[in-house]
PDB file of N, CA and C in Angstrom:
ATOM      1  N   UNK A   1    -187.582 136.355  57.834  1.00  0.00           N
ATOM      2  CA  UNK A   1    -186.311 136.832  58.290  1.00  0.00           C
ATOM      3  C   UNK A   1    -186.552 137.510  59.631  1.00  0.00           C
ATOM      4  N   UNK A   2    -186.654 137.077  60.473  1.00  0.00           N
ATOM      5  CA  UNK A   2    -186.635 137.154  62.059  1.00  0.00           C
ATOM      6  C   UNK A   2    -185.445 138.211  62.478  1.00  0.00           C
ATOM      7  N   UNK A   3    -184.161 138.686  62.070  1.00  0.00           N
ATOM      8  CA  UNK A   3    -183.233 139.455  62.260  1.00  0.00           C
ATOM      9  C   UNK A   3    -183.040 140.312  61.330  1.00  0.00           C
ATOM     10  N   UNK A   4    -182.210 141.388  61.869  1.00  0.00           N
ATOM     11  CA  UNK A   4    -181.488 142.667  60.585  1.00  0.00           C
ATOM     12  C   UNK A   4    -180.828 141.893  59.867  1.00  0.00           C
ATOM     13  N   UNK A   5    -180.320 142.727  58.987  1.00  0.00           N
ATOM     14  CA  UNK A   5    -179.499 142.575  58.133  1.00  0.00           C
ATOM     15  C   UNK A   5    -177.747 142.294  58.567  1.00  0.00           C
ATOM     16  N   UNK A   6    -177.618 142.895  59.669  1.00  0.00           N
ATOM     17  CA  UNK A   6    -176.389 142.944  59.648  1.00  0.00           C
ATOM     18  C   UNK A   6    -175.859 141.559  60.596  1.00  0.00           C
ATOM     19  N   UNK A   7    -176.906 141.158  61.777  1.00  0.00           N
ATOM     20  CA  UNK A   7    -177.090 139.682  62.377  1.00  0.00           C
ATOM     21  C   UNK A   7    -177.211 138.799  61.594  1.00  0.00           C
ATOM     22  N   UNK A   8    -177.676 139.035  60.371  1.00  0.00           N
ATOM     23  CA  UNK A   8    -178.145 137.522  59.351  1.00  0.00           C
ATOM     24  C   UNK A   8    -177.013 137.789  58.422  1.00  0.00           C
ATOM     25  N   UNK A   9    -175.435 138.713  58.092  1.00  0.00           N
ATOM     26  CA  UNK A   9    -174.129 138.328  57.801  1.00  0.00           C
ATOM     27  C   UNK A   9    -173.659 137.894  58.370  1.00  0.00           C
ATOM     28  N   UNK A  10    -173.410 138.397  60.221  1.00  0.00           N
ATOM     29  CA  UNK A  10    -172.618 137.821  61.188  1.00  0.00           C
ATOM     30  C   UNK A  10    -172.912 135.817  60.957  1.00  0.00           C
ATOM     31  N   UNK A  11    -174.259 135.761  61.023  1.00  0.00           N
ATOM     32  CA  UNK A  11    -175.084 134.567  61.465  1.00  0.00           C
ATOM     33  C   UNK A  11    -174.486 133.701  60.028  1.00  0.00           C
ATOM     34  N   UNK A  12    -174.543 133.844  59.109  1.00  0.00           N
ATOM     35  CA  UNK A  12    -174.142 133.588  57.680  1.00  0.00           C
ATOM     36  C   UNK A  12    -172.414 132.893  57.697  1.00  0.00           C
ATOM     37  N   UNK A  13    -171.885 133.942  58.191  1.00  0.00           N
ATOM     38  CA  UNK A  13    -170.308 134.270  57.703  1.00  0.00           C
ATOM     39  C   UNK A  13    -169.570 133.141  58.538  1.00  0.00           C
ATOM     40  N   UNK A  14    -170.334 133.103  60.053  1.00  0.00           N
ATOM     41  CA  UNK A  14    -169.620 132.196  61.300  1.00  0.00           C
ATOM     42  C   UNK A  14    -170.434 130.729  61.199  1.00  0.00           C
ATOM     43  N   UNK A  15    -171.887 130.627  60.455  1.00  0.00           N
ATOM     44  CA  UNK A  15    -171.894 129.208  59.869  1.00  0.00           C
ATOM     45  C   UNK A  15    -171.318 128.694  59.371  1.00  0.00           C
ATOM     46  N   UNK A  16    -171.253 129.482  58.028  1.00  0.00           N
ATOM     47  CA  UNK A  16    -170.219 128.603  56.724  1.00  0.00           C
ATOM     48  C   UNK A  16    -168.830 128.102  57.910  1.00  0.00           C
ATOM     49  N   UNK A  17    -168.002 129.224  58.190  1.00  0.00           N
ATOM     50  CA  UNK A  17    -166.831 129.024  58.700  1.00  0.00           C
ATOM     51  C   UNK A  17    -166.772 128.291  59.877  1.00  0.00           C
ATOM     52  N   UNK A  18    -167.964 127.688  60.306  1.00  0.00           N
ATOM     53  CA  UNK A  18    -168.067 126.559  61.443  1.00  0.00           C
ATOM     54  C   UNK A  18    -168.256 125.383  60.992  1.00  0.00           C
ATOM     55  N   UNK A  19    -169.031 125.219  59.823  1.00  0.00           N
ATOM     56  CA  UNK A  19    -169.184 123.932  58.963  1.00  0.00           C
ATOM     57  C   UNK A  19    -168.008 123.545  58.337  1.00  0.00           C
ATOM     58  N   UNK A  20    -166.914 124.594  57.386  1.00  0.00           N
ATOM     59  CA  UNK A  20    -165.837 124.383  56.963  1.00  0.00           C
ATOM     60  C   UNK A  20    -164.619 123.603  58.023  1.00  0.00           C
ATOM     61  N   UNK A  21    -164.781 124.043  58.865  1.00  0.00           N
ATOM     62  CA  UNK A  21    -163.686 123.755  60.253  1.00  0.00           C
ATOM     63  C   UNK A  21    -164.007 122.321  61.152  1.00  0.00           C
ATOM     64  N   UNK A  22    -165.056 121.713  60.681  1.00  0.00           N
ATOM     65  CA  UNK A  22    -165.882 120.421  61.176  1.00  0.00           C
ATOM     66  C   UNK A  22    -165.565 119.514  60.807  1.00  0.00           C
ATOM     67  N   UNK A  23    -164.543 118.379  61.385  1.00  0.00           N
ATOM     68  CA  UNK A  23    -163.810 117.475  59.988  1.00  0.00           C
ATOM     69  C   UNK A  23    -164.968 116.718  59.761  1.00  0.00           C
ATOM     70  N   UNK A  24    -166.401 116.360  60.540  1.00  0.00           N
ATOM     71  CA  UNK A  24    -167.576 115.427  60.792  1.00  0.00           C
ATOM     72  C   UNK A  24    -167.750 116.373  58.963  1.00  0.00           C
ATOM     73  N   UNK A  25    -168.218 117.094  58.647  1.00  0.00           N
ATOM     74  CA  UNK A  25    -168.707 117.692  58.046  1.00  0.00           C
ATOM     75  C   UNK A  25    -167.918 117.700  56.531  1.00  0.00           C
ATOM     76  N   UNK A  26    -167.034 117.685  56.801  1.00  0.00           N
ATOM     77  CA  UNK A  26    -165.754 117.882  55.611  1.00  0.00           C
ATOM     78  C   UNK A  26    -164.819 116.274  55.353  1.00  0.00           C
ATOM     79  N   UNK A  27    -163.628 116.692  56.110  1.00  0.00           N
ATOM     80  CA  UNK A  27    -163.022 115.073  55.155  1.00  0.00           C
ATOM     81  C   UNK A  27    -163.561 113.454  56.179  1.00  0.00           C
ATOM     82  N   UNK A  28    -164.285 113.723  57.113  1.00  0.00           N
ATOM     83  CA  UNK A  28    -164.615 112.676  57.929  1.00  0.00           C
ATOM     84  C   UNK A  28    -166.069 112.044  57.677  1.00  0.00           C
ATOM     85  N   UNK A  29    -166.888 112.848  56.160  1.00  0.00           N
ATOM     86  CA  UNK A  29    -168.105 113.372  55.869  1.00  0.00           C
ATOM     87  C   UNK A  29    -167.807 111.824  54.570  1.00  0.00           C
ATOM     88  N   UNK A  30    -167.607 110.583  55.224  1.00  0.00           N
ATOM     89  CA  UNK A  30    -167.938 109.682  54.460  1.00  0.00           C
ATOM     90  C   UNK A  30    -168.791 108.529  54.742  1.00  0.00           C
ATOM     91  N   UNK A  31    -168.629 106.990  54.374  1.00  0.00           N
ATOM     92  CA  UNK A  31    -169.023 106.351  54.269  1.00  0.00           C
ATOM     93  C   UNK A  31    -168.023 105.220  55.387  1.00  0.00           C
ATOM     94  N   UNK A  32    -167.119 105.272  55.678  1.00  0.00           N
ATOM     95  CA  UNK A  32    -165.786 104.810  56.724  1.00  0.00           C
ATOM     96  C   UNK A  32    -166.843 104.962  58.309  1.00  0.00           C
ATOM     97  N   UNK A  33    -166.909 106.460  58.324  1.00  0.00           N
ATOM     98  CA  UNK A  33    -167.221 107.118  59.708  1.00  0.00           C
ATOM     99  C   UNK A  33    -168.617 106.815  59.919  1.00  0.00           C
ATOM    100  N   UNK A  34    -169.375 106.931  58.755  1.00  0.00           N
ATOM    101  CA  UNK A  34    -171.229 107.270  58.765  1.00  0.00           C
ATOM    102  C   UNK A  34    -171.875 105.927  58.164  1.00  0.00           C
ATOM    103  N   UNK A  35    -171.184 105.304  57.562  1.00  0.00           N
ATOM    104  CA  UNK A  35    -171.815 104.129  57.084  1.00  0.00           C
ATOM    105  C   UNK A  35    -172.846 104.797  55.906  1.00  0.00           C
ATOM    106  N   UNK A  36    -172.730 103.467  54.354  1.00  0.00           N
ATOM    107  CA  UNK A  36    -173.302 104.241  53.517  1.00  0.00           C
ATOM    108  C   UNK A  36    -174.506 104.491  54.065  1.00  0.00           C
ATOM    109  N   UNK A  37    -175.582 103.372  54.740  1.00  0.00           N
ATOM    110  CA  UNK A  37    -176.589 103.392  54.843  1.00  0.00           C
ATOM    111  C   UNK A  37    -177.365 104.955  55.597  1.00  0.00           C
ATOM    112  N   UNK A  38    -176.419 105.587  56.182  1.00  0.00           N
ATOM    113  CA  UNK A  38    -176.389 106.766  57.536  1.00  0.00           C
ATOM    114  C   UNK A  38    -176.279 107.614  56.377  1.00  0.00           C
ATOM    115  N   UNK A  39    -175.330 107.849  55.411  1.00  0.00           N
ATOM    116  CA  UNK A  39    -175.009 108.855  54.722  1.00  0.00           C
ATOM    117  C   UNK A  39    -176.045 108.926  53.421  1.00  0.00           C
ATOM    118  N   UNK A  40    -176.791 107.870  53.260  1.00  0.00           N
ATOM    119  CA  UNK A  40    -178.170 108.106  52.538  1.00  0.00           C
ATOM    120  C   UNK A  40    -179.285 108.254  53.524  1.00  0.00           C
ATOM    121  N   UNK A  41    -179.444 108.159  54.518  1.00  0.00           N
ATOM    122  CA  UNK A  41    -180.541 108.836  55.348  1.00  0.00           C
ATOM    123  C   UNK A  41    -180.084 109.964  55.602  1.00  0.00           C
ATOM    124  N   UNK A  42    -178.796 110.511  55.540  1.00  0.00           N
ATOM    125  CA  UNK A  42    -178.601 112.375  56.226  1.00  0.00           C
ATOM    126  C   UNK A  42    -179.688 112.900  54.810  1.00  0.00           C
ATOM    127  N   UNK A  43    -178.879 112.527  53.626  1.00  0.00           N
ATOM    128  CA  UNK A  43    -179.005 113.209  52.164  1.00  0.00           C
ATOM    129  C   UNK A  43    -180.461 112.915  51.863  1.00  0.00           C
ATOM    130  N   UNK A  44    -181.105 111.951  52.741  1.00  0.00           N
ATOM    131  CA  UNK A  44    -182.578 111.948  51.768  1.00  0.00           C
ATOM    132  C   UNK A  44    -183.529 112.820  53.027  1.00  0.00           C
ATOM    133  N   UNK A  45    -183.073 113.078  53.806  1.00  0.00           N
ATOM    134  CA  UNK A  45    -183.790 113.942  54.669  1.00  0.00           C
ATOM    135  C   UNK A  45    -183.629 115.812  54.801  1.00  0.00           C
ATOM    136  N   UNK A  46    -184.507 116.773  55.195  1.00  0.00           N
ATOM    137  CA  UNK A  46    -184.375 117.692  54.935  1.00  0.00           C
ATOM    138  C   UNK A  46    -184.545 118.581  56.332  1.00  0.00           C
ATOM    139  N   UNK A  47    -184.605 119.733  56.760  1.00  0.00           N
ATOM    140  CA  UNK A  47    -185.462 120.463  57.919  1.00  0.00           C
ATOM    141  C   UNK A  47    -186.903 119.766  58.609  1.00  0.00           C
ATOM    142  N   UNK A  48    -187.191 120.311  57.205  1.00  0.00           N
ATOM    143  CA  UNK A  48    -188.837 120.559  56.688  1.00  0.00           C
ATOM    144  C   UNK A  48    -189.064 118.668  57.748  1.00  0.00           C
ATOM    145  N   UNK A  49    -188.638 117.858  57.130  1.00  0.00           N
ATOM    146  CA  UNK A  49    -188.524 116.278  57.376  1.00  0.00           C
ATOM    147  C   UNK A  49    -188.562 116.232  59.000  1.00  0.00           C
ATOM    148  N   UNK A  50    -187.322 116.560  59.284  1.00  0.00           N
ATOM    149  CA  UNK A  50    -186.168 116.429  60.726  1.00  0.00           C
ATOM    150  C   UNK A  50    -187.963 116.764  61.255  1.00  0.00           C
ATOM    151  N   UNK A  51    -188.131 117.915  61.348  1.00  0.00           N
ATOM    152  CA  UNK A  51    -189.221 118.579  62.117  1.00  0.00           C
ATOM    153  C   UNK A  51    -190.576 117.994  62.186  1.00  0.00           C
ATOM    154  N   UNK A  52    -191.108 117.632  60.847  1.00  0.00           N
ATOM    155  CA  UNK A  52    -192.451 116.681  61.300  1.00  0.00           C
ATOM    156  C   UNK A  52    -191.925 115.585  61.801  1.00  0.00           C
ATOM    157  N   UNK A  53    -191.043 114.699  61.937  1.00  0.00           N
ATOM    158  CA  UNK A  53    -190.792 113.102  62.348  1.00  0.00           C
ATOM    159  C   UNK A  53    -191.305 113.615  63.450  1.00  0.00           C
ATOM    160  N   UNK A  54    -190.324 115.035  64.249  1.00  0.00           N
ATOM    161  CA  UNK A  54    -190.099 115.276  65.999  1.00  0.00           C
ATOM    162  C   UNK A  54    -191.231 115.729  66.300  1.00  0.00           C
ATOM    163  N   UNK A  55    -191.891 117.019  65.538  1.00  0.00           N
ATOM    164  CA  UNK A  55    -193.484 117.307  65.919  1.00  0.00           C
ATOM    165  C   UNK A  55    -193.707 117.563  64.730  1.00  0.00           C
ATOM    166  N   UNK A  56    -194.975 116.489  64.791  1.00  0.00           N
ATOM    167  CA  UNK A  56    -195.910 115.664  63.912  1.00  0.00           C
ATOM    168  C   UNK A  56    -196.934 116.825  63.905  1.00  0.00           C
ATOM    169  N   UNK A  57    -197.414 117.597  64.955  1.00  0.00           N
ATOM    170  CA  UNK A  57    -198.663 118.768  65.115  1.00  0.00           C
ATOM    171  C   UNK A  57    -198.333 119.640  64.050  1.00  0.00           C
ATOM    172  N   UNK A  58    -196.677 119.693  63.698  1.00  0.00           N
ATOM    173  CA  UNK A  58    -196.532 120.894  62.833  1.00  0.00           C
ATOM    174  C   UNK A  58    -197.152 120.411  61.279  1.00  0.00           C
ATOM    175  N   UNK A  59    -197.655 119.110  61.083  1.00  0.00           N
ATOM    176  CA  UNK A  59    -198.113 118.865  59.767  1.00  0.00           C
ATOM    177  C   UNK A  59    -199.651 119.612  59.722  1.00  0.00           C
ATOM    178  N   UNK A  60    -200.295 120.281  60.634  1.00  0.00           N
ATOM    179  CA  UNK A  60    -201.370 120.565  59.954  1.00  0.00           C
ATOM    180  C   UNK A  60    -201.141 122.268  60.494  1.00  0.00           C
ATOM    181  N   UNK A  61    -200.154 122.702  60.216  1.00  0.00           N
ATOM    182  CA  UNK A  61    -199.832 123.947  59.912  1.00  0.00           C
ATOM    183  C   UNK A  61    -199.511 124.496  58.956  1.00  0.00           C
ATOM    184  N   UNK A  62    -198.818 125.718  58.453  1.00  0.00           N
ATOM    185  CA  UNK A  62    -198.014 125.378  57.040  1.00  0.00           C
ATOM    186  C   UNK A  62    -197.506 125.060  56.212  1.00  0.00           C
ATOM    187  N   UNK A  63    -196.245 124.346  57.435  1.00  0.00           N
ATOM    188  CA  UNK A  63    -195.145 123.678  56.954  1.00  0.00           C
ATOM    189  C   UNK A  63    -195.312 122.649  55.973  1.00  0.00           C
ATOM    190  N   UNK A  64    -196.232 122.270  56.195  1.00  0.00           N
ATOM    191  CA  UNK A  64    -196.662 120.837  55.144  1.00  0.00           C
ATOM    192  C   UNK A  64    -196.753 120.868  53.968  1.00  0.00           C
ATOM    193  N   UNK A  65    -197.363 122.524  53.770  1.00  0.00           N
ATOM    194  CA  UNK A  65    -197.416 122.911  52.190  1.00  0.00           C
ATOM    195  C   UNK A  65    -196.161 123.565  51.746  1.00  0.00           C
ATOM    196  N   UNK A  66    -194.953 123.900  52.065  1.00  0.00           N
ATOM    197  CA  UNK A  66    -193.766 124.451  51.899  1.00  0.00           C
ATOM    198  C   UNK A  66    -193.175 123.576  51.430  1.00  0.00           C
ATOM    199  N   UNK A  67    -192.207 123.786  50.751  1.00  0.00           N
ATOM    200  CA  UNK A  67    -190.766 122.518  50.201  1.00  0.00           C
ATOM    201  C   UNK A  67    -189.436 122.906  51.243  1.00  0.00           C
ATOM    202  N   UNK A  68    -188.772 124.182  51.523  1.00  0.00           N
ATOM    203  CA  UNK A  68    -188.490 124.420  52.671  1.00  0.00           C
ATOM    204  C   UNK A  68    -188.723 124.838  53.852  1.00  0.00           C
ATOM    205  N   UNK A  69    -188.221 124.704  54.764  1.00  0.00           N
ATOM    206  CA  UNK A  69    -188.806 124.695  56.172  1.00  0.00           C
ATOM    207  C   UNK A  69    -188.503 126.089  56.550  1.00  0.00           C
ATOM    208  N   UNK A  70    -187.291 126.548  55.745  1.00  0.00           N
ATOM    209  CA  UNK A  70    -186.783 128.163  56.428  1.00  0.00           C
ATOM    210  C   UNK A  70    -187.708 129.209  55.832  1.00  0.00           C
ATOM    211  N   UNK A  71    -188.474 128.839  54.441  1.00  0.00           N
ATOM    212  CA  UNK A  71    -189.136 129.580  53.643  1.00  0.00           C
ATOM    213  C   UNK A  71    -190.221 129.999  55.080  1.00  0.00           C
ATOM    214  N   UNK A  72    -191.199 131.536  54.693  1.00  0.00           N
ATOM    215  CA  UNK A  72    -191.836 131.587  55.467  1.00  0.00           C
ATOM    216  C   UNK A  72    -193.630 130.639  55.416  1.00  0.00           C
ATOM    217  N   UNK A  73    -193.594 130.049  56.512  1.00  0.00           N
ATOM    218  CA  UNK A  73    -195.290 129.432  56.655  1.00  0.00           C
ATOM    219  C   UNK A  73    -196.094 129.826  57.448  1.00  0.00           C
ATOM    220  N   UNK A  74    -197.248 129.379  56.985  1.00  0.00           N
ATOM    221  CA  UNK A  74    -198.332 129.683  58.630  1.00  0.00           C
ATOM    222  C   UNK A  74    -198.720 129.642  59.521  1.00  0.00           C
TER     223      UNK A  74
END
């Protein structure tokens, strides 16, 4: 946790309510717009994922042994 407490509600409160307000995210969040094939690669991928594809160096760091990426590593 890199911030206070009171930055990681602000940071919290104006995600959710930025994701909610996203029609990509909400009613546009199908198979029409994303294609099934797109909307099973969002769902089978994770952080942890996104991040080794882009840097690969981060596999012989922590991250590799973590299941999430936000959890703390080494």
């Amino acid at each position: 946790y890199g911030f206070g407490e009171t930055l990681f509600q602000v940071f919290t409160l104006m995600a959710t309510r930025r994701l909610q307000a996203d029609p990509f995210y909400t009613e546009l969040y199908n198979a029409d717009v994303y294609t099934a094939e797109g909307l099973m690669w969002v769902e089978a991928n994770s952080m942890k994922s996104v991040l080794l594809r882009h840097f690969p160096e981060l596999g012989e760091t922590g991250l590799a042994d973590v299941a999430n990426a936000f959890y703390p590593w080494e």
